[in-house]
N, C-alpha and C. Protein backbone atom coordinates (compact mmCIF):
# COMPACT_ATOMS: atom_id res chain seq x y z
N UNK A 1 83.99 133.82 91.49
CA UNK A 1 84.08 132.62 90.69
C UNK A 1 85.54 132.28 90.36
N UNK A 2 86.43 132.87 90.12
CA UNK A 2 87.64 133.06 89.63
C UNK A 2 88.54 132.30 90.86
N UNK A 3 88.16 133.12 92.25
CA UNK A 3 89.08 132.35 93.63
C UNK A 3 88.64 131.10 93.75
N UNK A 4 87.62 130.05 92.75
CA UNK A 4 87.33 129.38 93.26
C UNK A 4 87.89 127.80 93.47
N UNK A 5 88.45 126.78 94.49
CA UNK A 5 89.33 125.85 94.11
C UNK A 5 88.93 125.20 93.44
N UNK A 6 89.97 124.64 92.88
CA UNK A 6 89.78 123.52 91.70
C UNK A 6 88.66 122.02 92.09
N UNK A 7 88.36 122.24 91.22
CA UNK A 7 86.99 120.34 91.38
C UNK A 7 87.98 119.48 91.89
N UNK A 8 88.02 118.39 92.72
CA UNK A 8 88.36 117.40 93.28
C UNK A 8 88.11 116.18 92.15
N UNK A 9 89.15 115.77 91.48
CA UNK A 9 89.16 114.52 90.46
C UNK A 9 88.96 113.20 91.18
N UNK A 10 87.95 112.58 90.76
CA UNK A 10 87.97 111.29 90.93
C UNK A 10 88.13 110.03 90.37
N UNK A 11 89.54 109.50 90.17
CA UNK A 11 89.74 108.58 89.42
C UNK A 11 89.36 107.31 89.69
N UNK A 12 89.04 106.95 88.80
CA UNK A 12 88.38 105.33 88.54
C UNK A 12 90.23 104.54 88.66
N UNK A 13 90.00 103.30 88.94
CA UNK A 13 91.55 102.24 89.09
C UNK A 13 92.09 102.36 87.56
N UNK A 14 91.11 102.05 86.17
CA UNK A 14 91.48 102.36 84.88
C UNK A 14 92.68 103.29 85.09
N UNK A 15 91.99 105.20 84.92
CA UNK A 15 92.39 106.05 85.22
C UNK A 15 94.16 105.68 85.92
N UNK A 16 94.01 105.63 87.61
CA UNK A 16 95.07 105.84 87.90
C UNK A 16 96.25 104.52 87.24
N UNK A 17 95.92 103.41 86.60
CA UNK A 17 96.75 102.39 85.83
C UNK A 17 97.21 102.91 84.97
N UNK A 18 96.66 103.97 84.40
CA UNK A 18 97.09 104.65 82.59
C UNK A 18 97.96 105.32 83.32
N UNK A 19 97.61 106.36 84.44
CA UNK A 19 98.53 107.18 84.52
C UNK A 19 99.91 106.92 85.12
N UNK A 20 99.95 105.21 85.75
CA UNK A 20 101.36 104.95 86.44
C UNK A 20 101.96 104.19 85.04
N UNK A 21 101.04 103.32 84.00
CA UNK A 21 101.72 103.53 82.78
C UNK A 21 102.61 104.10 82.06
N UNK A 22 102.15 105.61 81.57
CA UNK A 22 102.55 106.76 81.03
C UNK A 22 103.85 107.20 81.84
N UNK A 23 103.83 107.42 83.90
CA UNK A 23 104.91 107.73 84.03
C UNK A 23 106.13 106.61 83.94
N UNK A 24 105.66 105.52 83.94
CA UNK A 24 107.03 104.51 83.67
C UNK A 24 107.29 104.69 82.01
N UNK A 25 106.47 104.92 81.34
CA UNK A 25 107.19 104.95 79.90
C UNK A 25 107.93 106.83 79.78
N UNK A 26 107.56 107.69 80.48
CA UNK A 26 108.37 108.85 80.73
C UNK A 26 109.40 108.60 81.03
N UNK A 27 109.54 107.70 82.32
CA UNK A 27 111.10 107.55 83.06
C UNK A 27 111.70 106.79 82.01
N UNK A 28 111.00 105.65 81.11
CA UNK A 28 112.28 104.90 80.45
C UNK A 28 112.70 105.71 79.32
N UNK A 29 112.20 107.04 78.81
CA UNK A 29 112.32 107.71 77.70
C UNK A 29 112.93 108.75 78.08
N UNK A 30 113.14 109.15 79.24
CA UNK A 30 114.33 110.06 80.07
C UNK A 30 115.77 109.13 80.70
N UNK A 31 115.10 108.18 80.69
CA UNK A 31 116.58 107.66 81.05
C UNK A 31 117.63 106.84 79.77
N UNK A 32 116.63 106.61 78.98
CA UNK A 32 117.42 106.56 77.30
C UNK A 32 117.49 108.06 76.43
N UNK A 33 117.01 108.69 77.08
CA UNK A 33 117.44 110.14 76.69
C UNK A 33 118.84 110.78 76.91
N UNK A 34 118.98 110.52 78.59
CA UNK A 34 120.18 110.92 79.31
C UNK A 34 121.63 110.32 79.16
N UNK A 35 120.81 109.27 78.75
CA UNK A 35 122.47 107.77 78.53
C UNK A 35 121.93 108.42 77.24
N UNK A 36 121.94 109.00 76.33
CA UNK A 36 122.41 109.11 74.72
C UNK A 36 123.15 110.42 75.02
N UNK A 37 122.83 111.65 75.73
CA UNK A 37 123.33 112.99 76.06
C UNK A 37 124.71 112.58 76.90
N UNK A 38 124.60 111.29 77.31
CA UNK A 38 126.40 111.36 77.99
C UNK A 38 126.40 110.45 77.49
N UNK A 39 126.51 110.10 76.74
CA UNK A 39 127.63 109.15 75.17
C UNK A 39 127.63 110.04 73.93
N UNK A 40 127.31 111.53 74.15
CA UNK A 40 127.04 112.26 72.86
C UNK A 40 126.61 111.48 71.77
N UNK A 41 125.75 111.00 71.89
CA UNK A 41 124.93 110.72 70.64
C UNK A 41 123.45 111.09 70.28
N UNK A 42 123.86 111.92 69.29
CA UNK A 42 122.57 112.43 68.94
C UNK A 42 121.49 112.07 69.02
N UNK A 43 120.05 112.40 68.88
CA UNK A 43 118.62 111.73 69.01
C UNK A 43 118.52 111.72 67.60
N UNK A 44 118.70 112.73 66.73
CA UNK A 44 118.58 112.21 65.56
C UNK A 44 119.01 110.53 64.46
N UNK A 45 120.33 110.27 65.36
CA UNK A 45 120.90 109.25 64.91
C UNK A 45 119.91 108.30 65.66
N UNK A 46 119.48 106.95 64.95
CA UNK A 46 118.48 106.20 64.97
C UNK A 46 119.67 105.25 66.28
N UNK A 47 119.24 104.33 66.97
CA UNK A 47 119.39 103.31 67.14
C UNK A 47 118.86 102.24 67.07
N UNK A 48 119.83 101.17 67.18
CA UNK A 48 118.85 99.51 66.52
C UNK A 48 118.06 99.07 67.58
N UNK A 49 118.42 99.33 69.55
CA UNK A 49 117.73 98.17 70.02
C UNK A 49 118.10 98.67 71.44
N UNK A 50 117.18 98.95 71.87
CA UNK A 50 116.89 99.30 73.51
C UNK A 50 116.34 98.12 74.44
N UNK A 51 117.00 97.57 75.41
CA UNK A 51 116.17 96.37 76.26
C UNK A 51 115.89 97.20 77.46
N UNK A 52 114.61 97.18 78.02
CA UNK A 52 114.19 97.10 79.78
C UNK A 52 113.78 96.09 80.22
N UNK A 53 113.36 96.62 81.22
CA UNK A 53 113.93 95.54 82.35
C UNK A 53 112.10 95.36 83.26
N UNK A 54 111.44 96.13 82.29
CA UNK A 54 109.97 96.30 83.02
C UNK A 54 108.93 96.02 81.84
N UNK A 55 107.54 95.36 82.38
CA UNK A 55 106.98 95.15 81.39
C UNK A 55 106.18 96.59 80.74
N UNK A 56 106.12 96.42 79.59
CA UNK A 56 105.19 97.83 78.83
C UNK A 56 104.58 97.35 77.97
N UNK A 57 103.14 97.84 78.05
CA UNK A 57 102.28 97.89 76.55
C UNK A 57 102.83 98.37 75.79
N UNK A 58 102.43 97.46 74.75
CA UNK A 58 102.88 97.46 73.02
C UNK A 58 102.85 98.78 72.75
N UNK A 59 101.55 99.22 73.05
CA UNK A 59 101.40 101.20 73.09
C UNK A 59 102.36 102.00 72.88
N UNK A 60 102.59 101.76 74.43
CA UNK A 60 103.97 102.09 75.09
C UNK A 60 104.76 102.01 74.58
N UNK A 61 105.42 100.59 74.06
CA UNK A 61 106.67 100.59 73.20
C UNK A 61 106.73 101.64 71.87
N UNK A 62 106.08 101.63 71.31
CA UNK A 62 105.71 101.87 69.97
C UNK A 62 106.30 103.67 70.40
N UNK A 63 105.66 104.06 71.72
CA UNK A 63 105.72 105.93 71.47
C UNK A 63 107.39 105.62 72.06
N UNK A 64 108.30 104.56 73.22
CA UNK A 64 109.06 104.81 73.22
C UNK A 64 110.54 104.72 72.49
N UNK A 65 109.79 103.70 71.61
CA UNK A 65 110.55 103.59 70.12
C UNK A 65 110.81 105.24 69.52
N UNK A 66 109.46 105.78 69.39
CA UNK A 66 109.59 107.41 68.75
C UNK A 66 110.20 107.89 69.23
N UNK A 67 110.25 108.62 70.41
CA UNK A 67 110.75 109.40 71.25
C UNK A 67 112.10 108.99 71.23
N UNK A 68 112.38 108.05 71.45
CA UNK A 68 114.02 107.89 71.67
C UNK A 68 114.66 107.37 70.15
N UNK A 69 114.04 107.37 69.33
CA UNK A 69 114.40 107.05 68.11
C UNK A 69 115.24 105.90 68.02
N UNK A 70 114.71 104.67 68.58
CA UNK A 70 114.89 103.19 68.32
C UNK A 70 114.20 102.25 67.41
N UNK A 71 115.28 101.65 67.02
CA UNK A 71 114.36 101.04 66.01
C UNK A 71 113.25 99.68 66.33
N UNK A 72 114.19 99.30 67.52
CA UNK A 72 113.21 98.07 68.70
C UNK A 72 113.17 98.27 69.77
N UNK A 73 112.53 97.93 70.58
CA UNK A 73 112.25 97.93 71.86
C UNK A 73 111.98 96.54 72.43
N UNK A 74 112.88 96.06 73.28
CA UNK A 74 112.48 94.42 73.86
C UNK A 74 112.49 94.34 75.18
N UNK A 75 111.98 93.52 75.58
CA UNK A 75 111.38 93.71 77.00
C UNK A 75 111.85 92.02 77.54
N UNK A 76 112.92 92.60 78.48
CA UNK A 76 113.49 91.06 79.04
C UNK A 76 113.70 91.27 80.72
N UNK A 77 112.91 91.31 81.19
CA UNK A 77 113.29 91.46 82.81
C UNK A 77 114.49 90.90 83.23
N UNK A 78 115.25 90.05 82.87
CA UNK A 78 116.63 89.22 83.24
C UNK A 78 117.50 90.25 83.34
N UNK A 79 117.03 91.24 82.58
CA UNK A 79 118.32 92.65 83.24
C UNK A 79 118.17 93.01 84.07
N UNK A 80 117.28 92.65 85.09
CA UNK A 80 116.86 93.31 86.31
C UNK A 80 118.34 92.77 87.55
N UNK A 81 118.78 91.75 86.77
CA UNK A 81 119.85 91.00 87.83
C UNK A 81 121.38 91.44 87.07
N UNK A 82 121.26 92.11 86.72
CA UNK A 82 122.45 93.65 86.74
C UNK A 82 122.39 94.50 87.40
N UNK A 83 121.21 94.99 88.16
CA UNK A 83 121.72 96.05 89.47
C UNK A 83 121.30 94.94 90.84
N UNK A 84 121.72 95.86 91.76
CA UNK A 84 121.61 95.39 93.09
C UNK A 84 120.61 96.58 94.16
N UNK A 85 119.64 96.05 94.62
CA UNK A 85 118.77 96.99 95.25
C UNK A 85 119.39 97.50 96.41
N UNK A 86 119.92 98.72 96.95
CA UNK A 86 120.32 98.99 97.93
C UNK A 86 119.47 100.21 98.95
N UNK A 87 119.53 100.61 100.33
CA UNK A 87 119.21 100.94 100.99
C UNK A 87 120.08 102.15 101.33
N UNK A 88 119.95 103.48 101.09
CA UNK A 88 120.56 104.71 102.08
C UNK A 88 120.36 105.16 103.56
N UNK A 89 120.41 104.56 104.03
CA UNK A 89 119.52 105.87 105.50
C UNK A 89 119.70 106.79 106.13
N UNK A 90 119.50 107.49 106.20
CA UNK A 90 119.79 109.09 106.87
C UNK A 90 120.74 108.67 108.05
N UNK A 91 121.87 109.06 107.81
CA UNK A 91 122.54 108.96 108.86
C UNK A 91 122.98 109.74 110.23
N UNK A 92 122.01 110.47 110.22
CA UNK A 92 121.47 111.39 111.47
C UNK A 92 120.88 110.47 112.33
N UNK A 93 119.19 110.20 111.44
CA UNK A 93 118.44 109.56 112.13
C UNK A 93 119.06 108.50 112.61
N UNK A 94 119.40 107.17 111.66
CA UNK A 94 120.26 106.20 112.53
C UNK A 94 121.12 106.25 113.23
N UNK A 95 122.17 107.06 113.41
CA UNK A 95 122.78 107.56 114.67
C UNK A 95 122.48 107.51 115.84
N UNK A 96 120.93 108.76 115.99
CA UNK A 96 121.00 109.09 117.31
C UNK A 96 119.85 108.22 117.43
N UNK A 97 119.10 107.52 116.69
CA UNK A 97 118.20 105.95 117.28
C UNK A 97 118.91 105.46 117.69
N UNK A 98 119.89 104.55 116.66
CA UNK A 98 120.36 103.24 116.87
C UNK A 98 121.99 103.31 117.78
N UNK A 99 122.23 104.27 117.76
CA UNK A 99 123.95 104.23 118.58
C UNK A 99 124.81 103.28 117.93
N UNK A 100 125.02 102.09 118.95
CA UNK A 100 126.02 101.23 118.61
C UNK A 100 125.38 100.56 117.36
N UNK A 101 124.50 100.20 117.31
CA UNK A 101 124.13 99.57 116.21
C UNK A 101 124.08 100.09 114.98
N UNK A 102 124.43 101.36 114.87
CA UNK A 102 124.86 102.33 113.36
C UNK A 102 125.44 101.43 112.04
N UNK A 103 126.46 101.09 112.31
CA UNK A 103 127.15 100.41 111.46
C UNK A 103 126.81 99.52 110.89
N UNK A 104 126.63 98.27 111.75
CA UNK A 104 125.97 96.87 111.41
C UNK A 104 124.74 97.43 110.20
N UNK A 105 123.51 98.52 110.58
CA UNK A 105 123.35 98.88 109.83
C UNK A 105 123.22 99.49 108.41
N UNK A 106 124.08 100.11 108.40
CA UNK A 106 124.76 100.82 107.65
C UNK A 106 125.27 99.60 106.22
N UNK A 107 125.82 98.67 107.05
CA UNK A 107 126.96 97.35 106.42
C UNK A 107 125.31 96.53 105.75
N UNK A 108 124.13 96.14 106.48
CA UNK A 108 123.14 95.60 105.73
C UNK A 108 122.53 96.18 104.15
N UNK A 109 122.31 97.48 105.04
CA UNK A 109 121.82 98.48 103.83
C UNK A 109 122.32 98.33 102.40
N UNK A 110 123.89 98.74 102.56
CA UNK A 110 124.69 98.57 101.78
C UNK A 110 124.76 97.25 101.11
N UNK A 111 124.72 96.37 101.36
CA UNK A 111 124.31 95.11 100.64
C UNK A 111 122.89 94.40 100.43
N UNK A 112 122.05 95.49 100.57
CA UNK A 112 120.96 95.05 99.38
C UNK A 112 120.61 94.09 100.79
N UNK A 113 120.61 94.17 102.21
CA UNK A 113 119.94 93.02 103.08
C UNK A 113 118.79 93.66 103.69
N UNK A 114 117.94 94.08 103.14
CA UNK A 114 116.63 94.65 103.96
C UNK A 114 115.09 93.95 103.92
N UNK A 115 114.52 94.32 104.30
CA UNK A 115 112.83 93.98 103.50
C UNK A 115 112.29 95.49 103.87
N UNK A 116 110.95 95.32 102.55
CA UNK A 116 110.01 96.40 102.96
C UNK A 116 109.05 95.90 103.59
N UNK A 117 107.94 96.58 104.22
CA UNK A 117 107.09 96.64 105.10
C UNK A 117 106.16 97.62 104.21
N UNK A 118 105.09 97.09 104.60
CA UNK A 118 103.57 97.30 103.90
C UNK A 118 103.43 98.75 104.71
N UNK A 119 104.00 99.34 105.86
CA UNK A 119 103.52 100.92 105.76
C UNK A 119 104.75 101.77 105.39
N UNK A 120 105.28 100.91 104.69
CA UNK A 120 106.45 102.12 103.63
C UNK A 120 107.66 101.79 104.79
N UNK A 121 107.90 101.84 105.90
CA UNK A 121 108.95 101.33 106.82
C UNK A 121 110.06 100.03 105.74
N UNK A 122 111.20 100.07 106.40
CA UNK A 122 111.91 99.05 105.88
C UNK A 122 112.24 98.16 107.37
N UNK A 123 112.73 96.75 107.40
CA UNK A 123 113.58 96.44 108.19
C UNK A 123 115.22 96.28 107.89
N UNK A 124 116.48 96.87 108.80
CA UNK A 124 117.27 96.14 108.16
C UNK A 124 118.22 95.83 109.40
N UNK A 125 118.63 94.74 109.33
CA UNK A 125 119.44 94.19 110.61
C UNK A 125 118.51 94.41 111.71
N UNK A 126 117.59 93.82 111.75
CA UNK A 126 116.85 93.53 112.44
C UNK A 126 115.94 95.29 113.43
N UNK A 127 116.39 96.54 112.64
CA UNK A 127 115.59 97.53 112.90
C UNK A 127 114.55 98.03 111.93
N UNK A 128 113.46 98.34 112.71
CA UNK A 128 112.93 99.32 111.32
C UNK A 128 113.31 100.70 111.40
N UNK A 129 113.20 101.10 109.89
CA UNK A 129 113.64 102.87 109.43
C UNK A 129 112.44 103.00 109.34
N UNK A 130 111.36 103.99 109.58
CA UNK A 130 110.02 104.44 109.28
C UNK A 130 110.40 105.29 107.96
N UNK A 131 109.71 105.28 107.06
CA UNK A 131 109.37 106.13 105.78
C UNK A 131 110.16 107.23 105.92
N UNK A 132 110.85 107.84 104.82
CA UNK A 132 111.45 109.46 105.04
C UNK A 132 112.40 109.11 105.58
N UNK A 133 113.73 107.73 106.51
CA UNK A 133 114.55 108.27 106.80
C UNK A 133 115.39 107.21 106.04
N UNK A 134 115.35 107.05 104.87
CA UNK A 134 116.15 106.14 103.87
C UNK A 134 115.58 106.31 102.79
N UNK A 135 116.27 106.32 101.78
CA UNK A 135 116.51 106.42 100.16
C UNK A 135 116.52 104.95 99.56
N UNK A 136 115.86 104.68 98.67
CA UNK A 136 116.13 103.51 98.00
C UNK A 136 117.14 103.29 96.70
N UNK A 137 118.05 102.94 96.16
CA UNK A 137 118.52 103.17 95.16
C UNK A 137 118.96 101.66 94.86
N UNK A 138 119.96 102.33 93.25
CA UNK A 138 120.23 101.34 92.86
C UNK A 138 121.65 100.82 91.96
N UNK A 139 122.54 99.56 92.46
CA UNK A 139 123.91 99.75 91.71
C UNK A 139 123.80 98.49 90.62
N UNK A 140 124.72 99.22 89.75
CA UNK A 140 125.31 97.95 89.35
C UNK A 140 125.79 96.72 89.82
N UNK A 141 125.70 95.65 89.47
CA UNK A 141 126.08 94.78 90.23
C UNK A 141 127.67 94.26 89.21
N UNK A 142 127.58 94.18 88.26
CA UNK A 142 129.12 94.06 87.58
C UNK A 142 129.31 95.74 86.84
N UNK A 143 130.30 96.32 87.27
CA UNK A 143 130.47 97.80 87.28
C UNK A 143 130.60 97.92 85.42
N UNK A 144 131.37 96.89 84.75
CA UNK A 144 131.47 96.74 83.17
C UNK A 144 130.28 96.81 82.20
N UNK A 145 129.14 96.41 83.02
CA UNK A 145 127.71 96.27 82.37
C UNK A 145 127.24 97.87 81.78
N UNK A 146 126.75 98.27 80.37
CA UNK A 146 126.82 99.02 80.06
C UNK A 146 124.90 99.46 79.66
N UNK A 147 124.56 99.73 81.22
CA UNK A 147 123.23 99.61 81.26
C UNK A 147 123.18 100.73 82.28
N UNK A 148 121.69 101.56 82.45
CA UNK A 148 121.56 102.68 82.59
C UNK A 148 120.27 102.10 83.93
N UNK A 149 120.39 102.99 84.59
CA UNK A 149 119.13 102.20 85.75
C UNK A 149 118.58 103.88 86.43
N UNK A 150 117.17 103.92 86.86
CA UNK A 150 116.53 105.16 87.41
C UNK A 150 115.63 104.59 87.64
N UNK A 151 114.97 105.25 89.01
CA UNK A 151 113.14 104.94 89.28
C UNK A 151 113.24 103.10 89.93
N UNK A 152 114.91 102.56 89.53
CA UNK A 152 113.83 100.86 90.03
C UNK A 152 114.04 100.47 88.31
N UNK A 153 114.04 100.89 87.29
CA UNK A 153 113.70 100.54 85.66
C UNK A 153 115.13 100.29 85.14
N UNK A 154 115.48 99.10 84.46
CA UNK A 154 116.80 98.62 83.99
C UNK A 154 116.20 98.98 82.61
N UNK A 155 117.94 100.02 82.21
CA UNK A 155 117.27 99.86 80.14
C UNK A 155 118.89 99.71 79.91
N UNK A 156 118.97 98.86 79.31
CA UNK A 156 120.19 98.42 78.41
C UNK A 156 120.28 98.68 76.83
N UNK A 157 120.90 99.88 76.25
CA UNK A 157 120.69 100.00 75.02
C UNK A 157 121.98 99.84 73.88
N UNK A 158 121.68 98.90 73.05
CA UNK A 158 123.10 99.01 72.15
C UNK A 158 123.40 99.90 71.57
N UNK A 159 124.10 100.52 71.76
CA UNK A 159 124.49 102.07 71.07
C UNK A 159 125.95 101.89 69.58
N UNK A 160 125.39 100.51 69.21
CA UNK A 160 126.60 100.38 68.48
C UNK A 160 125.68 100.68 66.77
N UNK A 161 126.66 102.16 66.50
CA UNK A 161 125.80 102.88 64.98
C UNK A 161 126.55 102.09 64.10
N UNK A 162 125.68 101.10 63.21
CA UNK A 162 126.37 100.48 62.55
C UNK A 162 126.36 101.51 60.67
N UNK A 163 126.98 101.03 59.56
CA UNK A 163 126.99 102.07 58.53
C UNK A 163 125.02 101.99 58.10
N UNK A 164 124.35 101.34 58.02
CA UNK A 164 123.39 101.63 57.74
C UNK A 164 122.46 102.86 58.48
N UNK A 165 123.07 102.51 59.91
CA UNK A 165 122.14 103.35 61.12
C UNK A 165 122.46 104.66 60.44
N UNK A 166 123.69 105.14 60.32
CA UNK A 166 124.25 106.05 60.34
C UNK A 166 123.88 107.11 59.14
N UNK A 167 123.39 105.75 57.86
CA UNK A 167 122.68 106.52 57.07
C UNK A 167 121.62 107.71 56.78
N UNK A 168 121.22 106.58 58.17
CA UNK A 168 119.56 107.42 58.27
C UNK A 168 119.50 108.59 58.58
């Protein structure tokens, strides 16, 4: 009884929605975690006002208000046009595929010129990368912008402790 494998879960669409929920409000509560640990600022010290860049239930807001000890949470997608979506690709694989065409590559990627493709493949400069041989990431697009980005999720937080914050 003991060797025996685990039951096979079957989630209902509910189910797996809560649970891609929960991990986007993880990532935005690790990535306002991490931007407070490199600005040394404590979790104890409250802040006034965290913006992302993704929509979240009120729920949601409310536990990532706790957790990161904000006093608001606002939700404006327009920060989403502070980073720039860019493309990595293994530069092995494109190599010994593409030869001469490496670069040109390389030069699309780098500027955010690709599309995705519905079986996870990308195109870029007119090749596809199949799944696994490119990274998706993501830059700033004005390097001054003082906003934190992971996962695809823009959070912009004012970290300015004013004397009341400081009270607390």
């Amino acid at each position: 009884m003991h060797l025996n494998d685990w039951p096979e879960a079957h989630l209902q669409e509910s189910d797996k929605l809560l649970i891609e929920k929960t991990k986007q409000a993880q990532d935005i509560i690790s990535i306002v975690l991490a931007a407070r640990s490199r600005k040394n600022i404590r979790v104890r010290q409250p802040l006034s006002t965290i913006t992302i860049g993704v929509e979240v239930d009120s729920y949601f807001t409310e536990i990532i208000a706790d957790e990161c000890n904000v006093k608001n949470v606002l939700i404006d997608t327009s920060i989403n046009a502070l980073v720039t979506k860019i493309v990595k690709p293994d530069g092995k694989y494109v190599g010994e595929t593409f030869g001469a065409k490496t670069k040109e590559i390389f030069a699309a990627a780098k500027s955010g010129d690709f599309t995705p493709n519905a079986d996870g493949s990308i195109t870029v400069a007119g090749e596809i990368l199949p799944e696994g041989t490119y990274e998706i990431s993501y830059i700033k697009t004005d390097a001054k912008q003082d906003i934190d980005v992971d996962n695809g999720i823009v959070v912009k937080a004012d970290r300015t402790i004013t004397p009341e914050l400081e009270l607390e």
